[in-house]
C-alpha atoms as a PDB file:
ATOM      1  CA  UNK A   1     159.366  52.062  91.548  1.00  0.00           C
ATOM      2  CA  UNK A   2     159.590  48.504  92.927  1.00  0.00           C
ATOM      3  CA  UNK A   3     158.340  47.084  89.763  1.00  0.00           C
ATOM      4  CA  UNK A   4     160.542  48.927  87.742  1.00  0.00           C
ATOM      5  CA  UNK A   5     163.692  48.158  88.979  1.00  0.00           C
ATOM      6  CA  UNK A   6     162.248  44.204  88.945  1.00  0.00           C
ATOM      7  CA  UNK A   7     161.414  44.421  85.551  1.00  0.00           C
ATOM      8  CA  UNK A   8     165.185  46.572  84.684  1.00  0.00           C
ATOM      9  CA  UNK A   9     166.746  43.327  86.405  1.00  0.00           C
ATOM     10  CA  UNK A  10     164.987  40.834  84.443  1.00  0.00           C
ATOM     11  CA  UNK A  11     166.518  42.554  81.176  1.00  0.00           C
ATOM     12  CA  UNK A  12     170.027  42.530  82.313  1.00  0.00           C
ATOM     13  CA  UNK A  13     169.772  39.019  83.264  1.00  0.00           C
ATOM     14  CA  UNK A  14     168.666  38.326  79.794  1.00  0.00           C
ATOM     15  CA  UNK A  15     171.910  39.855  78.194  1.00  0.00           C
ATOM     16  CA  UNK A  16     173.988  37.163  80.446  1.00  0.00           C
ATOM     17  CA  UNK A  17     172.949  34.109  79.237  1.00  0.00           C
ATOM     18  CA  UNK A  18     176.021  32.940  78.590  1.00  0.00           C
ATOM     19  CA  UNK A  19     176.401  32.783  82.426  1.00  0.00           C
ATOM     20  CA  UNK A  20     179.040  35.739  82.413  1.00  0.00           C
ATOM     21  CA  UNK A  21     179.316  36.374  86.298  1.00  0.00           C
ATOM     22  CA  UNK A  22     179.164  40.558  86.949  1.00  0.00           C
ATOM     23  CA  UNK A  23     182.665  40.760  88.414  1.00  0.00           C
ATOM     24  CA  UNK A  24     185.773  42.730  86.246  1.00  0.00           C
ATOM     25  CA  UNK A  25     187.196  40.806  83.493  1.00  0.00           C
ATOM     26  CA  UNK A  26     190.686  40.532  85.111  1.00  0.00           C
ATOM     27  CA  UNK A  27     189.167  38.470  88.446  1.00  0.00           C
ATOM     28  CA  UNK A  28     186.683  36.282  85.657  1.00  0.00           C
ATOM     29  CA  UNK A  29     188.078  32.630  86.223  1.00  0.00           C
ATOM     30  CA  UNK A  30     189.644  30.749  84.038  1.00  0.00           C
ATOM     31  CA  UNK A  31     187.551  28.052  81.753  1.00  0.00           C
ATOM     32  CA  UNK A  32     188.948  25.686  79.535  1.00  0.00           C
ATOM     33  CA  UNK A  33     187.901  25.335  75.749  1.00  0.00           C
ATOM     34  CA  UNK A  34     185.152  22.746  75.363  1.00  0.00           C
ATOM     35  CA  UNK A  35     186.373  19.470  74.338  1.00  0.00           C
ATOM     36  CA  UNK A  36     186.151  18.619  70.864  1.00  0.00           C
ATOM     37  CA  UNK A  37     183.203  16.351  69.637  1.00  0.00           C
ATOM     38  CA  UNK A  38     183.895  12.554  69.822  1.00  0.00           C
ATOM     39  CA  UNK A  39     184.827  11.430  66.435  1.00  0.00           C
ATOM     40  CA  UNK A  40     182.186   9.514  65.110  1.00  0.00           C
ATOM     41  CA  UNK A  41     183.231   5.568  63.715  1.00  0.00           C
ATOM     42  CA  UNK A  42     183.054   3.956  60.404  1.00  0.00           C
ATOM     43  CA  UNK A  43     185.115   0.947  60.844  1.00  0.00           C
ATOM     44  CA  UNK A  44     181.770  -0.835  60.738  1.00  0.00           C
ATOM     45  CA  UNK A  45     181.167   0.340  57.748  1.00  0.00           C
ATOM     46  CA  UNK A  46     184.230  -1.363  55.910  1.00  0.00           C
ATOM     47  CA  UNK A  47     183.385  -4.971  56.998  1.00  0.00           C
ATOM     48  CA  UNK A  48     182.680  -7.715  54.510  1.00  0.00           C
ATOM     49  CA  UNK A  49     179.045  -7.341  55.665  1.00  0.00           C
ATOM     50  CA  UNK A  50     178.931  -3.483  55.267  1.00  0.00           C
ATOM     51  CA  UNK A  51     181.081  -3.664  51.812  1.00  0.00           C
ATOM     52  CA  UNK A  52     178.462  -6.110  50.291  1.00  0.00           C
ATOM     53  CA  UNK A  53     175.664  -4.631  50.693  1.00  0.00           C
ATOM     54  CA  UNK A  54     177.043  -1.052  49.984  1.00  0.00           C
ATOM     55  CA  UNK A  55     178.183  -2.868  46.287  1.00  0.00           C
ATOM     56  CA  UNK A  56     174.540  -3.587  45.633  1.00  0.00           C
ATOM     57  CA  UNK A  57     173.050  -0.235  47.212  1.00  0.00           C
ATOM     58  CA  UNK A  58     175.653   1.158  44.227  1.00  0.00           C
ATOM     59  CA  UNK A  59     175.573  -1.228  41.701  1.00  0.00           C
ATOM     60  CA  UNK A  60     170.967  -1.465  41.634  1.00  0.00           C
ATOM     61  CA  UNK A  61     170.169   1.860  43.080  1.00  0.00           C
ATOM     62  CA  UNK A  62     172.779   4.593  43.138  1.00  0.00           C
ATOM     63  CA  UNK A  63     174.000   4.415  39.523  1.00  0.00           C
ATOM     64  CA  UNK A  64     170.222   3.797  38.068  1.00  0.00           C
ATOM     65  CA  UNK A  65     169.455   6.635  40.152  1.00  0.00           C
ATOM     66  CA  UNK A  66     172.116   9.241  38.833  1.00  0.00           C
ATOM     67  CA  UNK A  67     172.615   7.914  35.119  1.00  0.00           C
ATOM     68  CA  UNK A  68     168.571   8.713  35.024  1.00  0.00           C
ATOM     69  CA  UNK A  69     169.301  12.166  36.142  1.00  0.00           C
ATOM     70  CA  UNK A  70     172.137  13.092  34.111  1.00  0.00           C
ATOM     71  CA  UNK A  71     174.091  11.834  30.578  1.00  0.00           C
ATOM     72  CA  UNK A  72     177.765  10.492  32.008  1.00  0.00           C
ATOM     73  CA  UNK A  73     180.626  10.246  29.610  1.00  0.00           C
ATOM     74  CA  UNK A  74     183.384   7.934  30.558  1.00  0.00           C
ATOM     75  CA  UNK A  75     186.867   7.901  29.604  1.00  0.00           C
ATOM     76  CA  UNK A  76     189.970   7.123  31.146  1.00  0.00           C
ATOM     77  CA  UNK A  77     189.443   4.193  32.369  1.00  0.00           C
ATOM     78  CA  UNK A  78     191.905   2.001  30.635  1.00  0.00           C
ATOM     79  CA  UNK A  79     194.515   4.000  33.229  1.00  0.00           C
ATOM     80  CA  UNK A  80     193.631   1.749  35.830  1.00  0.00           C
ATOM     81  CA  UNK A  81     194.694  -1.865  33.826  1.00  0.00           C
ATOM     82  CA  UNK A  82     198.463  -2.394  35.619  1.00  0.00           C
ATOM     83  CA  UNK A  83     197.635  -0.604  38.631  1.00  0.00           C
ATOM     84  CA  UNK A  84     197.599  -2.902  41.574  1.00  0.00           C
ATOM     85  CA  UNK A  85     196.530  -0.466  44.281  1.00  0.00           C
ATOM     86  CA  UNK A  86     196.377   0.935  46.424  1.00  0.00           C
ATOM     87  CA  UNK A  87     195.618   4.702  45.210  1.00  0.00           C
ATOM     88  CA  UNK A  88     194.398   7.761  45.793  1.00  0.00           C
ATOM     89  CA  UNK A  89     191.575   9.319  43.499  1.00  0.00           C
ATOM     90  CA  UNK A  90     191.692  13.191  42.843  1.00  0.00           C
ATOM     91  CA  UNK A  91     189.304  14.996  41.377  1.00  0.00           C
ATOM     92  CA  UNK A  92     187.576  19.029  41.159  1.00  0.00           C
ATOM     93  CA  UNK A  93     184.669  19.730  43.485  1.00  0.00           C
ATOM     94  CA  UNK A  94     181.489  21.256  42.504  1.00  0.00           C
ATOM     95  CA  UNK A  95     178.818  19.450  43.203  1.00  0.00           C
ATOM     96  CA  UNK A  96     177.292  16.764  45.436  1.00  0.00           C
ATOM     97  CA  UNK A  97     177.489  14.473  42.839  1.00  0.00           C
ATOM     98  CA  UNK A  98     181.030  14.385  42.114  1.00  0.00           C
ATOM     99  CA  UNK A  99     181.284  10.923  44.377  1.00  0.00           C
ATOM    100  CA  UNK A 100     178.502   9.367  43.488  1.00  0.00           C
ATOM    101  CA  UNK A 101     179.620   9.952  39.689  1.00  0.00           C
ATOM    102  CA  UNK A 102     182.772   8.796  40.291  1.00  0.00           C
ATOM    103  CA  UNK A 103     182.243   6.008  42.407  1.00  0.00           C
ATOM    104  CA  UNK A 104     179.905   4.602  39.847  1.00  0.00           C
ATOM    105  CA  UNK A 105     181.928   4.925  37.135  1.00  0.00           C
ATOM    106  CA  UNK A 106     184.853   2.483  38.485  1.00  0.00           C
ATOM    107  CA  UNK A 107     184.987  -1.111  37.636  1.00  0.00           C
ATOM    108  CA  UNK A 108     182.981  -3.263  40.113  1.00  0.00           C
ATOM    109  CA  UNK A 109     186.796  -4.333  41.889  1.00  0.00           C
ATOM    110  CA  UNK A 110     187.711  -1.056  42.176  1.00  0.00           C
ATOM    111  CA  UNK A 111     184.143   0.307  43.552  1.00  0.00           C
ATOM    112  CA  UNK A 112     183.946  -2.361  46.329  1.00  0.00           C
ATOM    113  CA  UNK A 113     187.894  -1.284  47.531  1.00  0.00           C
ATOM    114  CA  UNK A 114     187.315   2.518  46.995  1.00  0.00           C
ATOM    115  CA  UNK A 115     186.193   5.088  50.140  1.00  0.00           C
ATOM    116  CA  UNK A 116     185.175   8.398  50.313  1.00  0.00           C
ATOM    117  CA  UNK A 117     187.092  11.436  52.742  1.00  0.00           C
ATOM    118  CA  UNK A 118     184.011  14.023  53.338  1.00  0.00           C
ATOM    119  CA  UNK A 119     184.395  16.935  55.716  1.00  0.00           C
ATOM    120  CA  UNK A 120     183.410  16.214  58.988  1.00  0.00           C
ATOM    121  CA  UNK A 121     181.258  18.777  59.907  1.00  0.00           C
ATOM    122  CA  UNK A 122     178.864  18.669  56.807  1.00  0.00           C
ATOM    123  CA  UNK A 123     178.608  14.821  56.561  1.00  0.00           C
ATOM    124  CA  UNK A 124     179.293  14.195  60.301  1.00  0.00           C
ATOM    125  CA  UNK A 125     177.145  16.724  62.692  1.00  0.00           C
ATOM    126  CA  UNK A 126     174.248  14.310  63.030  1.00  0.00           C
ATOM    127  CA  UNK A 127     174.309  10.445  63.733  1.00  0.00           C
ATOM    128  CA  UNK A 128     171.368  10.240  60.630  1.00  0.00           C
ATOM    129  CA  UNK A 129     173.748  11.974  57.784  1.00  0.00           C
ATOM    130  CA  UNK A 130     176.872   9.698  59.124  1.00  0.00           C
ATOM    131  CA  UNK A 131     175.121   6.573  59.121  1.00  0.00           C
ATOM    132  CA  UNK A 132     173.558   6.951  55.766  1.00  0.00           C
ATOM    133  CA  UNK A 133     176.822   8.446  54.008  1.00  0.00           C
ATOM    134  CA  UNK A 134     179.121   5.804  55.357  1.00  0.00           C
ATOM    135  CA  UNK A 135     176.402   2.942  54.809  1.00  0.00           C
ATOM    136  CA  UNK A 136     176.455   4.374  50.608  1.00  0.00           C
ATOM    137  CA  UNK A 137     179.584   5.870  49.723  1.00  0.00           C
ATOM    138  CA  UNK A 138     181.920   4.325  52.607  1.00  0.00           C
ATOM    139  CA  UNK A 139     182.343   7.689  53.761  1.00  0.00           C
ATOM    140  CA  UNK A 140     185.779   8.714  56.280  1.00  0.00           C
ATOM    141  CA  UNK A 141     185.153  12.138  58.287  1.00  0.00           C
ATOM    142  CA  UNK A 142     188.143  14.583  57.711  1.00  0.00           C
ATOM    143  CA  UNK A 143     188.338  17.388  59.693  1.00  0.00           C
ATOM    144  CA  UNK A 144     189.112  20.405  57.429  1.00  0.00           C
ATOM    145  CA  UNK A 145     189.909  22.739  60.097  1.00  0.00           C
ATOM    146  CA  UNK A 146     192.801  20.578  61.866  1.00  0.00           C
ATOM    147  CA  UNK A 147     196.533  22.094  61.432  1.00  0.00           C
ATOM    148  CA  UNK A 148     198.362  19.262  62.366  1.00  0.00           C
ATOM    149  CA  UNK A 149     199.395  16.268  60.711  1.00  0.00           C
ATOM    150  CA  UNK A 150     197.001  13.618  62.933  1.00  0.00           C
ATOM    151  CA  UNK A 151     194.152  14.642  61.082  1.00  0.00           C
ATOM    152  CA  UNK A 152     195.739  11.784  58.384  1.00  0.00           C
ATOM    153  CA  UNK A 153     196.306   8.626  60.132  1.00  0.00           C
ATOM    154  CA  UNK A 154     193.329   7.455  59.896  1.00  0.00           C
ATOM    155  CA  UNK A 155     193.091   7.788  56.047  1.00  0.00           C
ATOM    156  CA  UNK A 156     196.949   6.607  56.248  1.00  0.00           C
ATOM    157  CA  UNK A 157     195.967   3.485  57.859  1.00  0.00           C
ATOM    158  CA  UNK A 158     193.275   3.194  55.447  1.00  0.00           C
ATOM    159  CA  UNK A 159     195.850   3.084  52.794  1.00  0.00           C
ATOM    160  CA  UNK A 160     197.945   0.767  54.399  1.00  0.00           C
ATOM    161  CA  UNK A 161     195.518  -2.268  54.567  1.00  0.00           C
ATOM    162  CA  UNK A 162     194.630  -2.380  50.939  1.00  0.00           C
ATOM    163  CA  UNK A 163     192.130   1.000  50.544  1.00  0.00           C
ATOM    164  CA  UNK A 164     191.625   3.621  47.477  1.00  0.00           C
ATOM    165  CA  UNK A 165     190.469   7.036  48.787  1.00  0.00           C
ATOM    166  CA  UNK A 166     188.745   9.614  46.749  1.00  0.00           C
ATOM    167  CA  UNK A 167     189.847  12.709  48.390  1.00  0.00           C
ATOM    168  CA  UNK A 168     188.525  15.746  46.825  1.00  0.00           C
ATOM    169  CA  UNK A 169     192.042  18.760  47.543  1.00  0.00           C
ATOM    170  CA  UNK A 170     189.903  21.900  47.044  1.00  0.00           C
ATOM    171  CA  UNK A 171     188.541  20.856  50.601  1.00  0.00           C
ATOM    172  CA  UNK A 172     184.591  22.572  49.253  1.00  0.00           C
ATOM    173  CA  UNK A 173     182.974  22.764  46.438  1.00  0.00           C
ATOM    174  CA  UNK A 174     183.497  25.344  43.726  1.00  0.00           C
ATOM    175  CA  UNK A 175     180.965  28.266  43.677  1.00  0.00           C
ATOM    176  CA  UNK A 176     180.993  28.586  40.480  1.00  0.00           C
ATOM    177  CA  UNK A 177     182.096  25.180  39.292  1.00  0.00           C
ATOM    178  CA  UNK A 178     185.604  26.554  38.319  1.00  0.00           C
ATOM    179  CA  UNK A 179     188.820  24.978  39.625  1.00  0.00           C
ATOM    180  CA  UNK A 180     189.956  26.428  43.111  1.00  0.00           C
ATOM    181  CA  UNK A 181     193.541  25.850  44.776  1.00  0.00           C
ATOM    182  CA  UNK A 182     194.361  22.399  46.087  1.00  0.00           C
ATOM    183  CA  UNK A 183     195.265  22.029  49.964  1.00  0.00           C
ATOM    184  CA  UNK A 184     198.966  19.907  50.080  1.00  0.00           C
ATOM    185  CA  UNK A 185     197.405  17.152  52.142  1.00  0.00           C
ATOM    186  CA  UNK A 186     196.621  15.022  49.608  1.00  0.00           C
ATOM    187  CA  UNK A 187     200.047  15.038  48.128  1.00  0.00           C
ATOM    188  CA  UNK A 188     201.540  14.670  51.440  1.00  0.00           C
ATOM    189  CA  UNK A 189     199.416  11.554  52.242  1.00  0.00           C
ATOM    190  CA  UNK A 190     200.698  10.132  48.966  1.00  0.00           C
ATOM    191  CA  UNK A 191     204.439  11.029  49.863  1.00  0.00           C
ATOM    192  CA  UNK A 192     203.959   9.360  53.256  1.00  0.00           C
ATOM    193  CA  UNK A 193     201.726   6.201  52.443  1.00  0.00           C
ATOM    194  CA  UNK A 194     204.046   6.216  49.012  1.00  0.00           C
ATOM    195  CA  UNK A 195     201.074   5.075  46.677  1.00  0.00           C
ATOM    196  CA  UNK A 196     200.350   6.850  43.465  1.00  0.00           C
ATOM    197  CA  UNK A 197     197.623   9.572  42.385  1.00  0.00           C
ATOM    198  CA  UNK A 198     195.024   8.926  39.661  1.00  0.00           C
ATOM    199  CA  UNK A 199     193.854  12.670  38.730  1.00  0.00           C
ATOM    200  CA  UNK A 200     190.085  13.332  37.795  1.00  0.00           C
ATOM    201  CA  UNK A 201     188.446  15.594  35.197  1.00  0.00           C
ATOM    202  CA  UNK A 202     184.854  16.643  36.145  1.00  0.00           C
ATOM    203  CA  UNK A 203     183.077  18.476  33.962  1.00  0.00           C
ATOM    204  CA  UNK A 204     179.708  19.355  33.923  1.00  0.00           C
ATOM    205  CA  UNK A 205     178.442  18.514  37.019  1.00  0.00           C
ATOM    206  CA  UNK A 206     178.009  21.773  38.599  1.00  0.00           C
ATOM    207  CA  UNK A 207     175.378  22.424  35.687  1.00  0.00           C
ATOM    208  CA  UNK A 208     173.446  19.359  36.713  1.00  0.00           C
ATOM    209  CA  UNK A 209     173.755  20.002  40.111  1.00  0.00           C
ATOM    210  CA  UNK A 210     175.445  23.373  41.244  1.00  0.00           C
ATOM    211  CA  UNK A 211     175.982  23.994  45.133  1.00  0.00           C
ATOM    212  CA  UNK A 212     172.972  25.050  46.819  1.00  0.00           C
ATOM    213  CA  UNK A 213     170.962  22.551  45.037  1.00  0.00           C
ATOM    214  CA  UNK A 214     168.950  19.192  46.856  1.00  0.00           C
ATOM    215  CA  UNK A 215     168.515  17.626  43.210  1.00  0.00           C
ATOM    216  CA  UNK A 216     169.660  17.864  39.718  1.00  0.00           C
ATOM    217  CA  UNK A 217     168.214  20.293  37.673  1.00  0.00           C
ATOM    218  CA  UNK A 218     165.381  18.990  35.485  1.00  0.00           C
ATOM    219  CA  UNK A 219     166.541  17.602  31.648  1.00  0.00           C
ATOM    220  CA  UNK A 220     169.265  14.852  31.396  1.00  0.00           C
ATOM    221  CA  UNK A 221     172.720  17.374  31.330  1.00  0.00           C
ATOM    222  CA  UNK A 222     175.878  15.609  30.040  1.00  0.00           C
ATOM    223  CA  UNK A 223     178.776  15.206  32.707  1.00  0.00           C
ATOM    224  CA  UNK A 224     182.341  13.746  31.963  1.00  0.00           C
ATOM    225  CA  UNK A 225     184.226  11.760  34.085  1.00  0.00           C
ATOM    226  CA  UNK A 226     187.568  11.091  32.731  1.00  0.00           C
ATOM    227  CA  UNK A 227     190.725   9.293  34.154  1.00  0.00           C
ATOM    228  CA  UNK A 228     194.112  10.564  34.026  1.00  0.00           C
ATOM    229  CA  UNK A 229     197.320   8.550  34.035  1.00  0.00           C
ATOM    230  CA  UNK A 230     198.372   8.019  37.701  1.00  0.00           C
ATOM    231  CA  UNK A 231     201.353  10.478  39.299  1.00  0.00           C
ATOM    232  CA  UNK A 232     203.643   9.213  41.214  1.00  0.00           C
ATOM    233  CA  UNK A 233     206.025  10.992  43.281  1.00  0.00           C
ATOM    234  CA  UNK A 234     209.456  12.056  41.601  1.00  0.00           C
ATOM    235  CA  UNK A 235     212.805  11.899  43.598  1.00  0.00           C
ATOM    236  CA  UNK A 236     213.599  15.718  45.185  1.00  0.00           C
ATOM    237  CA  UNK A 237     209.572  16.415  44.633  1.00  0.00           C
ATOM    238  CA  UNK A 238     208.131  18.488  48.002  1.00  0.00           C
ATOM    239  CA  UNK A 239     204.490  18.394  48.771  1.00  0.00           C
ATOM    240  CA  UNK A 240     204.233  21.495  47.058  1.00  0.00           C
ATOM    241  CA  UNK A 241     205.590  20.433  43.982  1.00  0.00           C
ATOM    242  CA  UNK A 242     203.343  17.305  44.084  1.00  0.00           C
ATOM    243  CA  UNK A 243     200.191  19.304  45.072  1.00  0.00           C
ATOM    244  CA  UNK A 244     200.704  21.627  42.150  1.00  0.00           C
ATOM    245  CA  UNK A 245     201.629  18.733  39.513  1.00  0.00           C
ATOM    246  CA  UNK A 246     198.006  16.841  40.755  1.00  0.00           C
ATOM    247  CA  UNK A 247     195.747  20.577  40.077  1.00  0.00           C
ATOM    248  CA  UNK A 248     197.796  20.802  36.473  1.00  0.00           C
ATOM    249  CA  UNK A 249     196.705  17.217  35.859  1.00  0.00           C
ATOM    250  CA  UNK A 250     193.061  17.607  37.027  1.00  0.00           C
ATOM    251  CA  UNK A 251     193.033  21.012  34.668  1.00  0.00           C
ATOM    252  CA  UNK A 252     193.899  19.495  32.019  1.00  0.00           C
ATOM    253  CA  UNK A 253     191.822  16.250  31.970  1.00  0.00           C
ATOM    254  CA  UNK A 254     188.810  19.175  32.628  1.00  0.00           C
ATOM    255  CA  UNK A 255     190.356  21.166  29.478  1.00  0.00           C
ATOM    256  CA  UNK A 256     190.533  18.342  27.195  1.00  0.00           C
ATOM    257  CA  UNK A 257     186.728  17.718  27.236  1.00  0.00           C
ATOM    258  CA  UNK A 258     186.115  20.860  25.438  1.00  0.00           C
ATOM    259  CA  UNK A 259     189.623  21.185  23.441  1.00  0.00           C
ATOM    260  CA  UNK A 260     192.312  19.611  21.539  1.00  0.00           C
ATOM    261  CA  UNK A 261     194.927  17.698  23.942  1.00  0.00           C
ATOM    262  CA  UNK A 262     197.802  20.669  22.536  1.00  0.00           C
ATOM    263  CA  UNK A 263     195.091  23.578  23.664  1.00  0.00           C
ATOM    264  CA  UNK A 264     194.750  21.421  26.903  1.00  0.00           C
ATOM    265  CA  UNK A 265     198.638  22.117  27.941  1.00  0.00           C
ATOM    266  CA  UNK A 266     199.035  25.315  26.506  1.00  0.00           C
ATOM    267  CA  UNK A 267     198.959  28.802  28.047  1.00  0.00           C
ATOM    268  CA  UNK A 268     195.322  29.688  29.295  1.00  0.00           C
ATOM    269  CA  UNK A 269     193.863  32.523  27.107  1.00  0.00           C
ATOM    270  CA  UNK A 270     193.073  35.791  28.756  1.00  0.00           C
ATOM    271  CA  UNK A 271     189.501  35.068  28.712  1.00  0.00           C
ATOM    272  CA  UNK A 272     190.517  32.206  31.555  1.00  0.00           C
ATOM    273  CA  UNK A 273     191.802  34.527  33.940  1.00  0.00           C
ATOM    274  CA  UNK A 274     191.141  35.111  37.297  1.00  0.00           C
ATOM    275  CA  UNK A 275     189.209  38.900  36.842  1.00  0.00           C
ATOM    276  CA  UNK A 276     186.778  37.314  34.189  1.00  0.00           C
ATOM    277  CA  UNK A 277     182.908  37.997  35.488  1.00  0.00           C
ATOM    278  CA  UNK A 278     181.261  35.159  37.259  1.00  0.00           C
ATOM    279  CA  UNK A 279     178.575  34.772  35.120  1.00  0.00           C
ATOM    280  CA  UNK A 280     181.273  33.726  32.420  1.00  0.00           C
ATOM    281  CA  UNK A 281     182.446  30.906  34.949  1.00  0.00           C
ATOM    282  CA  UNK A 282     179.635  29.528  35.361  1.00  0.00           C
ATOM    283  CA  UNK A 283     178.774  29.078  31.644  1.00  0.00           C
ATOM    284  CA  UNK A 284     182.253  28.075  30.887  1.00  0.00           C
ATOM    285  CA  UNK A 285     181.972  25.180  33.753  1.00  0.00           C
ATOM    286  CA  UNK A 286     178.940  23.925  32.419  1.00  0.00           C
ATOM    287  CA  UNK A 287     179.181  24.186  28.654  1.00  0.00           C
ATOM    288  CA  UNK A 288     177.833  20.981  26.821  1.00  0.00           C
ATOM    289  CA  UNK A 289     180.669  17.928  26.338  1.00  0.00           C
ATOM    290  CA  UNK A 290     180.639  15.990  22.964  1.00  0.00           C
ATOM    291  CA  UNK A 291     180.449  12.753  23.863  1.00  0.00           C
ATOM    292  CA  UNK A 292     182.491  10.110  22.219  1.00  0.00           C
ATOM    293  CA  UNK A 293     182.009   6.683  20.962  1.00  0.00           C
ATOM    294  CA  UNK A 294     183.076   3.998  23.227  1.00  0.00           C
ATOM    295  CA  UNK A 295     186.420   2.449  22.239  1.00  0.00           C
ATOM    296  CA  UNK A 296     186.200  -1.185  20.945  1.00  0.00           C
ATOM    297  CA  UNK A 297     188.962  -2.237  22.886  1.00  0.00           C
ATOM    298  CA  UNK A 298     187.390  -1.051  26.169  1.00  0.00           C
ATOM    299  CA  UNK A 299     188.899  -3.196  29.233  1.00  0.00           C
ATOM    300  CA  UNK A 300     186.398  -2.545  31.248  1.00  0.00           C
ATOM    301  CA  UNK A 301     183.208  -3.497  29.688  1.00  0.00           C
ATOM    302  CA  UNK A 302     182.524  -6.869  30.454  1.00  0.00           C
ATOM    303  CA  UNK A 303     182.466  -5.113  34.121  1.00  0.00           C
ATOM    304  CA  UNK A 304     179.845  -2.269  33.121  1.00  0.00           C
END
């Protein structure tokens, strides 16, 4: 009997892990919410030091590295001449290697000035990750769950001294590499730090590299990366306005890789809508680009 009610003890102790005392719940004591994790520091990662060798990390290993794995298609990039920064880079999401595509794509000037906003409980949960993402891509931890406005002063101040930031509005990737709705921060930064937006097309790189993966799929896949013509906010625009003007931009720089520029602006077909089977997305997200010719008149490549 002894032995019993020993071992029936030892199993309600188990359920109580969580330290629970066994009083009623209206005499439990009050406990505060834990304090939020320390946010972890990348201003080391921004000085002259940190900037140079991230440059060659980029320029010798990163873009080797991902034009071997995958056939990028550049355009756009004549958008940039006139622009005396700083800016803010916009682009879809769908796969982990939207930045790295992007980032290598810029002009060598632009690269070395240009940071990356990543969430900051995927990039940021473990010292390791941090380190190596702000060491590469000059990584800034966002925190995607905040509701308040402080989560931007850091990438405000960032703006402020002379920074681009590639901010990604969907906020996660795509799960099925089509365009999702865009959160207002981005536009709201803009309106506040009053610097223009250069939208991004993406297309193709959830094929190469669809969420879920650790590595491109096997076989070269062609990606596009073209540049829009930078936004800039319009007198009596809201953040709303602005947010929804940036998507339309994005779309269409996505569109125009597999359509005319008219077909590009014009009403989706049906086929595009929202209650169209996944499957469908997928292959419409990843359908081959035709690649163009380079133009002879290309500005930037005596940079390339």
């Amino acid at each position: 009997m002894a032995a019993g009610q020993a071992r029936l003890r030892d199993v309600a102790r188990g359920w109580r892990w969580g330290g629970r005392p066994l009083v009623p719940a209206s005499a439990e004591a009050h406990r505060p919410p834990p304090e939020p994790a320390s946010e972890f520091s990348t201003a080391w990662a921004r000085t002259p030091l940190a900037v140079g060798v991230r440059a060659a990390v980029q320029a010798a290993g990163l873009k080797p590295l991902v034009w071997s794995e995958v056939s990028p298609q550049v355009r756009g990039l004549d958008n940039l001449v006139g622009l005396d920064g700083p800016v803010i880079f916009t682009a879809n999401h769908s796969s982990h290697l939207d930045a790295p595509l992007i980032l290598c794509s810029l002009p060598p000037a632009w690269r070395r000035r240009t940071l990356v906003t990543a969430a900051a409980d995927y990039f940021f949960d473990a010292w390791w990750r941090a380190t190596g993402t702000a060491l590469a891509f000059g990584t800034v931890p966002l925190d995607r769950r905040a509701t308040t406005a402080s989560s931007s002063s850091t990438p405000r101040e960032l703006l402020d001294t002379g920074w681009n930031l590639l901010i990604f509005p969907e906020g996660t990737r795509s799960p099925d590499g089509q365009l999702g709705s865009f959160k207002s921060g981005t536009a709201r930064l803009a309106m506040t730090a009053g610097v223009p937006v250069v939208p991004i097309g993406l297309r193709g790189a959830y094929s190469a590299m669809p969420r879920g993966r650790g590595w491109p799929v096997p076989g070269r896949r062609p990606v596009s990366v073209r540049f829009g013509a930078p936004l800039k906010l319009r007198p009596d625009e809201n953040a709303k306005q602005l947010t929804d003007r940036i998507r339309l931009s994005v779309s269409r720089l996505c569109a125009e890789d597999s359509s005319t520029w008219w077909e590009s602006i014009s009403t989706p077909p049906a086929a595009a809508s929202e209650d169209i089977a996944r499957w469908r997305r997928v292959w419409a997200a990843g359908a081959p680009v035709e690649h163009e010719a380079p133009l002879a008149t290309d500005p930037w490549a005596s940079e390339r």
